[in-house]
C-alpha atoms as a PDB file:
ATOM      1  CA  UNK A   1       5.061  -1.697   5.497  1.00  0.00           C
ATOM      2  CA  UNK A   2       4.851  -3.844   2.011  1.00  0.00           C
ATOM      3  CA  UNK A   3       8.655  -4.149   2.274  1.00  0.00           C
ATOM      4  CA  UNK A   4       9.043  -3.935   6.236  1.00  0.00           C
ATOM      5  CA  UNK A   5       6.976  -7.190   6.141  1.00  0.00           C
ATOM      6  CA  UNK A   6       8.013  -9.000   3.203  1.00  0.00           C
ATOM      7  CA  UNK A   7      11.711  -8.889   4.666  1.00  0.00           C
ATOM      8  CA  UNK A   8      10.730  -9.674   8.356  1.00  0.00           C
ATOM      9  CA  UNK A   9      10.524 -13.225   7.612  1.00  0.00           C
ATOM     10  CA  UNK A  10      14.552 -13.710   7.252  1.00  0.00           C
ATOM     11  CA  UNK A  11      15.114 -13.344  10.672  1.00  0.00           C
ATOM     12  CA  UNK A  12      12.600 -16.061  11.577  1.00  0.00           C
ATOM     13  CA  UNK A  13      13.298 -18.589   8.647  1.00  0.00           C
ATOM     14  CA  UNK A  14      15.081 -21.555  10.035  1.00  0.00           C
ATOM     15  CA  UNK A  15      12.703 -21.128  13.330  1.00  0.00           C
ATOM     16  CA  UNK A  16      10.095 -21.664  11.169  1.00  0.00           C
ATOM     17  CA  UNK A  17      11.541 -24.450   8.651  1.00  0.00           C
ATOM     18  CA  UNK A  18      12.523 -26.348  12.062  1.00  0.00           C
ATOM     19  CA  UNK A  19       8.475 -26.128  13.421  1.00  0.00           C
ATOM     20  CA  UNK A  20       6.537 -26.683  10.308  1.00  0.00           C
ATOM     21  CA  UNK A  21       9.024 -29.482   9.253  1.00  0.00           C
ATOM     22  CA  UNK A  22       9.301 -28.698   5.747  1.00  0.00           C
ATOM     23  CA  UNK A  23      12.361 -28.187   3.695  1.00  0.00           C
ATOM     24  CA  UNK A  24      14.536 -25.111   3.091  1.00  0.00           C
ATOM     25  CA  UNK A  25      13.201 -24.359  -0.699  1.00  0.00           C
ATOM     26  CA  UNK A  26       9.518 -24.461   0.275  1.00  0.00           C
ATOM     27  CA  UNK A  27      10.749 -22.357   3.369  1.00  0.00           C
ATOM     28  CA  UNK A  28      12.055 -19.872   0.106  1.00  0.00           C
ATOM     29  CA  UNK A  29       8.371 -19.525  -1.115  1.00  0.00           C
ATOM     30  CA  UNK A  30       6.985 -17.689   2.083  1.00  0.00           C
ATOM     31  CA  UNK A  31       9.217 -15.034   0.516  1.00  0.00           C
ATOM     32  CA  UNK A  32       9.329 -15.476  -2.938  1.00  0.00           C
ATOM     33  CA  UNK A  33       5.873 -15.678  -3.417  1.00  0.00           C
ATOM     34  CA  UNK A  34       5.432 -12.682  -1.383  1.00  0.00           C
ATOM     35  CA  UNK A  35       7.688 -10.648  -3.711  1.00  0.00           C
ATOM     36  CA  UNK A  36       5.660 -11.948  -7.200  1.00  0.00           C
ATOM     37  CA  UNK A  37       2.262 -11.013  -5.474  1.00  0.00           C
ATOM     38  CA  UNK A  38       3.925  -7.604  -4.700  1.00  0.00           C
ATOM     39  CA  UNK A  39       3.907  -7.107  -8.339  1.00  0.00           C
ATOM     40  CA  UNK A  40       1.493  -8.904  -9.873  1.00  0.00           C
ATOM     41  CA  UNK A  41      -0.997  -6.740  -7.775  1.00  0.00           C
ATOM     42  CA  UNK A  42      -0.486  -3.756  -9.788  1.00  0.00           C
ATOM     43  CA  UNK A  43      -2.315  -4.099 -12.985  1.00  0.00           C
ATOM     44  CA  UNK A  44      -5.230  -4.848 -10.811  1.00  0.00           C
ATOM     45  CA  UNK A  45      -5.029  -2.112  -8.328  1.00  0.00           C
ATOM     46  CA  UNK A  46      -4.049   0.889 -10.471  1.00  0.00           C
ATOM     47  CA  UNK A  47      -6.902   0.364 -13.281  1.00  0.00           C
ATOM     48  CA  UNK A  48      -9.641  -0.316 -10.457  1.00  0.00           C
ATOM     49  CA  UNK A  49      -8.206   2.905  -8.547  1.00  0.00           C
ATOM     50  CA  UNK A  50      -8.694   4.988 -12.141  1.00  0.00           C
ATOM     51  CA  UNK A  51     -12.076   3.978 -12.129  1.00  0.00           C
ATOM     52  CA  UNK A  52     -13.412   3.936  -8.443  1.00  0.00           C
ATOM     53  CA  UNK A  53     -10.913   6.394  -6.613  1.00  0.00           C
ATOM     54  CA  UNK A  54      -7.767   5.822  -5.352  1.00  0.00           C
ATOM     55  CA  UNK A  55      -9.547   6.239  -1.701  1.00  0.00           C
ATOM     56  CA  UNK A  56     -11.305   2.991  -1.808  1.00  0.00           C
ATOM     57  CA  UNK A  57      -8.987   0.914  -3.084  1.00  0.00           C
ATOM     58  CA  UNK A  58      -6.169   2.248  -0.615  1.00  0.00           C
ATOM     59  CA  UNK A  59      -8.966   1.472   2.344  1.00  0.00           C
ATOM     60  CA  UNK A  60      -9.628  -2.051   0.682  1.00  0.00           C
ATOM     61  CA  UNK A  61      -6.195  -2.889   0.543  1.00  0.00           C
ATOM     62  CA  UNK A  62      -4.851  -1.848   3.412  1.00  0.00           C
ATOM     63  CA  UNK A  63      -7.649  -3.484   5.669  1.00  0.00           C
ATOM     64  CA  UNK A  64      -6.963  -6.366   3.485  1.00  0.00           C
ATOM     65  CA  UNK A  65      -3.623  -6.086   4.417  1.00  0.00           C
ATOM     66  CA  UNK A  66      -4.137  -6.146   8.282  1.00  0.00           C
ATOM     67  CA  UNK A  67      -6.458  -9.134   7.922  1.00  0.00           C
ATOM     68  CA  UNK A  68      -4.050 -11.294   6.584  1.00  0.00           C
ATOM     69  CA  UNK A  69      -1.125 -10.257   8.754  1.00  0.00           C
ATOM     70  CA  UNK A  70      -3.505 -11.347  11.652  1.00  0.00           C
ATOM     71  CA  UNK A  71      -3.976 -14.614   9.392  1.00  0.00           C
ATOM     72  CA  UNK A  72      -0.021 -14.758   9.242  1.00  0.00           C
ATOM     73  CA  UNK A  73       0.201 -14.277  13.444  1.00  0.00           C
ATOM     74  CA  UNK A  74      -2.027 -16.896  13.736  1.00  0.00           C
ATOM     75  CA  UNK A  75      -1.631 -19.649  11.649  1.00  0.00           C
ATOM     76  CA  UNK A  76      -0.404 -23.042  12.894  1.00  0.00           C
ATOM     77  CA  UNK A  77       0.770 -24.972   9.624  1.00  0.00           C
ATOM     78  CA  UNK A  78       2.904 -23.917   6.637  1.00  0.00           C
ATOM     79  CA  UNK A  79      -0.275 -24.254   4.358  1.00  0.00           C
ATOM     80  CA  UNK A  80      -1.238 -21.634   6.226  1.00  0.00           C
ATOM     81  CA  UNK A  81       1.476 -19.334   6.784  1.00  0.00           C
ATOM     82  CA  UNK A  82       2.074 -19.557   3.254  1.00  0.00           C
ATOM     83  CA  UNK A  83      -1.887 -17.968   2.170  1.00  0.00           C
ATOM     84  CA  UNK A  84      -1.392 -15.768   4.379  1.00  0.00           C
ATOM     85  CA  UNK A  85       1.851 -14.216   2.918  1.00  0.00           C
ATOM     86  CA  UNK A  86       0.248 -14.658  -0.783  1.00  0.00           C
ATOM     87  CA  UNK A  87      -2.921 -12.543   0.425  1.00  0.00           C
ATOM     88  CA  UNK A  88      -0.104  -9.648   2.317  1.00  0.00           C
ATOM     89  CA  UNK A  89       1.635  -9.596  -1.336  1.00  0.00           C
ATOM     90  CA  UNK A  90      -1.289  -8.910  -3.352  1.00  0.00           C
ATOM     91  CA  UNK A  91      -2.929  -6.253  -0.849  1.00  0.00           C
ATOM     92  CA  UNK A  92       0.158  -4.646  -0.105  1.00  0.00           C
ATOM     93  CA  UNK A  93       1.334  -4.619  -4.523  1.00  0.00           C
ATOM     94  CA  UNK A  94      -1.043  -1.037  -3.856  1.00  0.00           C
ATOM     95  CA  UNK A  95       1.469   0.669  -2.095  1.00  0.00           C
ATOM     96  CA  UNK A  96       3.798  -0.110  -4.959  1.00  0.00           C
ATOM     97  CA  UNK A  97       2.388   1.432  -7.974  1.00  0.00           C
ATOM     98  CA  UNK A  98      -0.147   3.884  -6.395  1.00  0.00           C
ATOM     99  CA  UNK A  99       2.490   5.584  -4.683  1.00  0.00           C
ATOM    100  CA  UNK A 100       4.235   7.401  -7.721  1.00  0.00           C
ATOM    101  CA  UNK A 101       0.778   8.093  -9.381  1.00  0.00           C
ATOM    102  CA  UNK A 102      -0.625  10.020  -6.342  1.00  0.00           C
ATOM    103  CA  UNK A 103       2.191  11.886  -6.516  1.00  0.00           C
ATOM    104  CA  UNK A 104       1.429  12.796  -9.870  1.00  0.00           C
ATOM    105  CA  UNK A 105      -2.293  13.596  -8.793  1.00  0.00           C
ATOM    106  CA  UNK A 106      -1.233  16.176  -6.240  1.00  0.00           C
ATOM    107  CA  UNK A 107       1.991  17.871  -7.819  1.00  0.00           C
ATOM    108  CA  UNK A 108       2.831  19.663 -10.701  1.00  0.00           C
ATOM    109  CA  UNK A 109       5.343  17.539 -13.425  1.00  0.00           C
ATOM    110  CA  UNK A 110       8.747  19.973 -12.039  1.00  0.00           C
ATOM    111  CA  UNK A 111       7.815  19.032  -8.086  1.00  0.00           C
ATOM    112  CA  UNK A 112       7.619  15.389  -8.571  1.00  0.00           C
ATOM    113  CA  UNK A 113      11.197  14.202  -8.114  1.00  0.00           C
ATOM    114  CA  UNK A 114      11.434  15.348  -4.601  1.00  0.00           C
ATOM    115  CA  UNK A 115       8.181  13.378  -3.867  1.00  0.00           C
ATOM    116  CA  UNK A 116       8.619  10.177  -5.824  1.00  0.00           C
ATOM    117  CA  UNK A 117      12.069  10.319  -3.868  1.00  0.00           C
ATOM    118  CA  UNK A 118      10.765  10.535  -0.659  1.00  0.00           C
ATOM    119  CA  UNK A 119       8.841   7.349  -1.246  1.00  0.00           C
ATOM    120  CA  UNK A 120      11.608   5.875  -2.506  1.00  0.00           C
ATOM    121  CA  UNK A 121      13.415   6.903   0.376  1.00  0.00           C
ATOM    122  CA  UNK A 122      10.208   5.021   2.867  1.00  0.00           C
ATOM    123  CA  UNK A 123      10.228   1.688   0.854  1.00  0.00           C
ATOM    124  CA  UNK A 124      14.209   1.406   1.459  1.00  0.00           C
ATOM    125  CA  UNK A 125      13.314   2.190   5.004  1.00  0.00           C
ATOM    126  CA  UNK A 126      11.247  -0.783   5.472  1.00  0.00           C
ATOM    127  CA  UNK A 127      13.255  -2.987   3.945  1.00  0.00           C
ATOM    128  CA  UNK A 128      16.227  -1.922   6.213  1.00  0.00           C
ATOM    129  CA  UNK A 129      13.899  -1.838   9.012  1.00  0.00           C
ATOM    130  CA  UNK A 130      12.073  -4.777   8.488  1.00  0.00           C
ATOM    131  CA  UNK A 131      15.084  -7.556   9.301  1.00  0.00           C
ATOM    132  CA  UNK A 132      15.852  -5.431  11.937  1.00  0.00           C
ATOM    133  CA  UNK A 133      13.018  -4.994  14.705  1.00  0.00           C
ATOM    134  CA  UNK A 134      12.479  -8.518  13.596  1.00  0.00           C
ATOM    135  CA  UNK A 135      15.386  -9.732  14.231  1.00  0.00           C
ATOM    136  CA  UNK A 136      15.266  -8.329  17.740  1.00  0.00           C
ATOM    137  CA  UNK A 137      11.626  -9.959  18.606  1.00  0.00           C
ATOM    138  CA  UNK A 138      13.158 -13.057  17.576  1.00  0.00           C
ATOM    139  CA  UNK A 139      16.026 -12.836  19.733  1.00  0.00           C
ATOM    140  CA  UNK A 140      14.212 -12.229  22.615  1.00  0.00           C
ATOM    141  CA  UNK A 141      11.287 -15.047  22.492  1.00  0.00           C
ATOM    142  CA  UNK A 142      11.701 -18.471  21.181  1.00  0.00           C
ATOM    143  CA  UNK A 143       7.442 -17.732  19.800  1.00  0.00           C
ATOM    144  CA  UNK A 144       8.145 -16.662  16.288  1.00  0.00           C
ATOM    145  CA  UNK A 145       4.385 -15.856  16.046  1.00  0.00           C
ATOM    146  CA  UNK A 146       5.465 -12.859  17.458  1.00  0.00           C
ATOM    147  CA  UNK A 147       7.255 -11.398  14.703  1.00  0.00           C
ATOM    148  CA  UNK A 148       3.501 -11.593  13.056  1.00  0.00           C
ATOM    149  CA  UNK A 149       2.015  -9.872  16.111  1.00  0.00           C
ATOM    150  CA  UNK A 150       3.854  -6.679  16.258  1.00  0.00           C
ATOM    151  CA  UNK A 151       2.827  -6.373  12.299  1.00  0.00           C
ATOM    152  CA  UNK A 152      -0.878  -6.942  13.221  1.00  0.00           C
ATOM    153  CA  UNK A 153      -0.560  -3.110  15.794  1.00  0.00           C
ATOM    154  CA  UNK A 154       1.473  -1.612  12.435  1.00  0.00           C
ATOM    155  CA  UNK A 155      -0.814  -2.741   9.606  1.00  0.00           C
ATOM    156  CA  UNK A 156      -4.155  -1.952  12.386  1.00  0.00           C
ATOM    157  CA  UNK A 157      -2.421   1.594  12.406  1.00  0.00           C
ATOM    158  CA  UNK A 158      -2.239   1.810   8.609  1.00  0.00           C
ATOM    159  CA  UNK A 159      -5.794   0.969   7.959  1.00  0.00           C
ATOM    160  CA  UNK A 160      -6.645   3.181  10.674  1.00  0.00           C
ATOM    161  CA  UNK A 161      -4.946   6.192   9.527  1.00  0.00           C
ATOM    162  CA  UNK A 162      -5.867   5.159   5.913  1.00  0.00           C
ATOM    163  CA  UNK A 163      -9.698   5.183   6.721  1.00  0.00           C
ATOM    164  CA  UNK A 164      -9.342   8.579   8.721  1.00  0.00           C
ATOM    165  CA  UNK A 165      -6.784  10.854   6.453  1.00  0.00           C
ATOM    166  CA  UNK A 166      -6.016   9.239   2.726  1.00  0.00           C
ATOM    167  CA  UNK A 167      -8.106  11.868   0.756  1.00  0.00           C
ATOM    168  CA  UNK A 168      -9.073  10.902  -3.002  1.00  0.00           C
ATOM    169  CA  UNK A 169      -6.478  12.120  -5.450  1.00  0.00           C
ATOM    170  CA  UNK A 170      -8.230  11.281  -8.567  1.00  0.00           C
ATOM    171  CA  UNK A 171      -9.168  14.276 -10.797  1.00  0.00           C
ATOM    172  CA  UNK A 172      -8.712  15.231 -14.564  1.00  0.00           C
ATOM    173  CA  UNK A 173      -6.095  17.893 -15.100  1.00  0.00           C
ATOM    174  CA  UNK A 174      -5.873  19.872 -17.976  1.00  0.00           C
ATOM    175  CA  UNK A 175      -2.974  19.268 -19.838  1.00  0.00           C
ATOM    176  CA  UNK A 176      -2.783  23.155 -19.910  1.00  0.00           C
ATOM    177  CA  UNK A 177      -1.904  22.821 -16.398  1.00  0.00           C
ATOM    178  CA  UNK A 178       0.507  19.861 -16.851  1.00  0.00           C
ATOM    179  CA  UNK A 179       3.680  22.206 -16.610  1.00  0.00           C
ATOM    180  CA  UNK A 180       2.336  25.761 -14.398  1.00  0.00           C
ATOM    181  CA  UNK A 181       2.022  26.199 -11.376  1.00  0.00           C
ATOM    182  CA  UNK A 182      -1.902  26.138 -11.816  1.00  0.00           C
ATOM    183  CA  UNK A 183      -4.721  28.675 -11.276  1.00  0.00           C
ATOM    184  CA  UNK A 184      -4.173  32.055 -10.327  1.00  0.00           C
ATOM    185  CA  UNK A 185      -4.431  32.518  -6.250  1.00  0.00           C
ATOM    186  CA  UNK A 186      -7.894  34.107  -6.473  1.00  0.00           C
ATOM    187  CA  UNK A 187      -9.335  31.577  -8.378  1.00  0.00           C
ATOM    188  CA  UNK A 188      -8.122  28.983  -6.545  1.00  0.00           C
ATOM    189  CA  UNK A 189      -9.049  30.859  -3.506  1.00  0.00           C
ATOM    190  CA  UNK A 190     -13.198  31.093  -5.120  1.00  0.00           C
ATOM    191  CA  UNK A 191     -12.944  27.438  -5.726  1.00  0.00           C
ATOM    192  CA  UNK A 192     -11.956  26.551  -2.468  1.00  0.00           C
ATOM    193  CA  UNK A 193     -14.819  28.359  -1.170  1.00  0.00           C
ATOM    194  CA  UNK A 194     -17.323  26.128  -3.339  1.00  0.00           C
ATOM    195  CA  UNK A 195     -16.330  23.165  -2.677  1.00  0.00           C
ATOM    196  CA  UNK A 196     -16.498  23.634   0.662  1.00  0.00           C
ATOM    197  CA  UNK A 197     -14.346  20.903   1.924  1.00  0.00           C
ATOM    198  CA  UNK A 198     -14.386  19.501   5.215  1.00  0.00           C
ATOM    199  CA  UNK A 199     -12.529  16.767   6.698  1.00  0.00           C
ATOM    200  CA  UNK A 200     -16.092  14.737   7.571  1.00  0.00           C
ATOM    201  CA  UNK A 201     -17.159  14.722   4.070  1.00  0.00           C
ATOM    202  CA  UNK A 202     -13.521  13.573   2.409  1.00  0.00           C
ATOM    203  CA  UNK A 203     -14.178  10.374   4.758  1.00  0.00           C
ATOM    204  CA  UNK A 204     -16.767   9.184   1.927  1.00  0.00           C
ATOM    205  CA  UNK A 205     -15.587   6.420  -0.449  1.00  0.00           C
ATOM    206  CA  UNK A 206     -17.871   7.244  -3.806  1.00  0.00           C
ATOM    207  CA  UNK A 207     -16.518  10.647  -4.263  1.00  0.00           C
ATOM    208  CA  UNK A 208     -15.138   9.537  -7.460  1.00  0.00           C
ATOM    209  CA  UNK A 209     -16.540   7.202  -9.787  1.00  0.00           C
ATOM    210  CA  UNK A 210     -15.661   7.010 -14.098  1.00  0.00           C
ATOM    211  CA  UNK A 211     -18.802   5.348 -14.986  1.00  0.00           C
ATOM    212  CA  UNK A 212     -17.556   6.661 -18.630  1.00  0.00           C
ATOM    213  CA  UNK A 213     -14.007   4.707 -18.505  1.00  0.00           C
ATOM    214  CA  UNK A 214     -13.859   0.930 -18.991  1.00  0.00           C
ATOM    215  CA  UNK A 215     -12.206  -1.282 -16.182  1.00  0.00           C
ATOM    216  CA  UNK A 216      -8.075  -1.317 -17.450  1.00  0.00           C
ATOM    217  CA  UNK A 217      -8.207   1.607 -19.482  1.00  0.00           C
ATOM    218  CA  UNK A 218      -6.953   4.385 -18.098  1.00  0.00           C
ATOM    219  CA  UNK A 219      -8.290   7.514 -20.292  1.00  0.00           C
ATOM    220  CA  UNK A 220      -5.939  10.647 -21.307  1.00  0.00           C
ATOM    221  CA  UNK A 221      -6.134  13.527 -19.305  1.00  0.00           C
ATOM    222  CA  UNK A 222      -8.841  16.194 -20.578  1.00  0.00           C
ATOM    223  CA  UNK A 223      -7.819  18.558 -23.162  1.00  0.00           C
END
């Protein structure tokens, strides 16, 4: 959605240059600035997500995210428009940089490229996708706003599905463990049956917390 969004605005460009009145170079900036936010957002997010849990921040950002596409649908003047893409940027710079690292959470170092391809693989997808569906909502009302609007159900979906299923990833792996394929099946089968897990109690948000790591440091795994 990051890139879906950040692209969908091509289709829509000289609609909105034309209504707002402005000039084709500060038209440029609804995307540009997009893009920069999109990675400027990543030395925040990833440190914060080390130290309060990649759950929160992925719920913060992604209901962030769906507030200021509803800003975007919404807003009548370029001043406007233009906040609006800033705040999508910054919120959406998460998907970005926390993608690869959760990867790295949940697999071993040997299972990673099939993973880190696979997102890959969805960002390329929403760029691609982006112009298009766009491009056909355009074509068939003369209401750009409505470009916006069919954003507002994907990025409500996001946030939804965020809040309901994105488990925390954060943990400290051995480096012992860096290259196996992890515990033995019995004693990850006895450790299951500790923690027991349920799907109610992964909905919390304070699961982790490093109160021992500073804010922008991210400490070494655990020896």
């Amino acid at each position: 959605m990051s890139n879906y969004i950040t692209v969908s605005i091509s289709p829509i460009f000289n609609t909105i240059v034309t209504n707002f009145n402005i000039t084709a170079t500060q038209g440029s900036y609804l995307l540009t600035l997009n893009l920069l936010l999109l990675g400027l957002g990543n030395p925040f997010w990833i440190p914060l997500s080390e130290k309060i849990g990649k759950r929160p921040v992925l719920i913060a950002c992604s209901g962030l995210f769906f507030v200021s596409t509803i800003w975007a649908a919404v807003a009548k003047s370029y001043g406007s428009l233009l906040g609006a893409r800033l705040v999508q940027g910054f919120a959406a710079s998460a998907s970005e940089g926390l993608g690869p690292v959760i990867v790295a959470d949940v697999y071993f170092l040997h299972e990673r490229g099939l993973y880190i391809g696979i997102n890959i693989l969805l960002f390329t997808l929403g760029t691609s996708l982006g112009g298009i569906f766009s491009g056909l909502i355009a074509n068939a009302t003369t209401n750009w706003h409505w470009v916006y609007w069919h954003q507002v159900f994907l990025t409500g979906a996001l946030f939804l599905g965020t809040v309901l299923f994105q488990a925390e990833t954060n943990f400290d792996r051995p480096l012992d463990n860096e290259f196996g394929e992890g515990l033995p099946a019995s004693q990850l089968a006895h450790l299951r049956a500790r923690a027991k897990s349920s799907w109610i109690k992964s909905l919390g948000v304070t699961s982790w917390y490093n109160s021992s790591q500073q804010f922008g440091i991210v400490s070494p795994p655990m020896a």
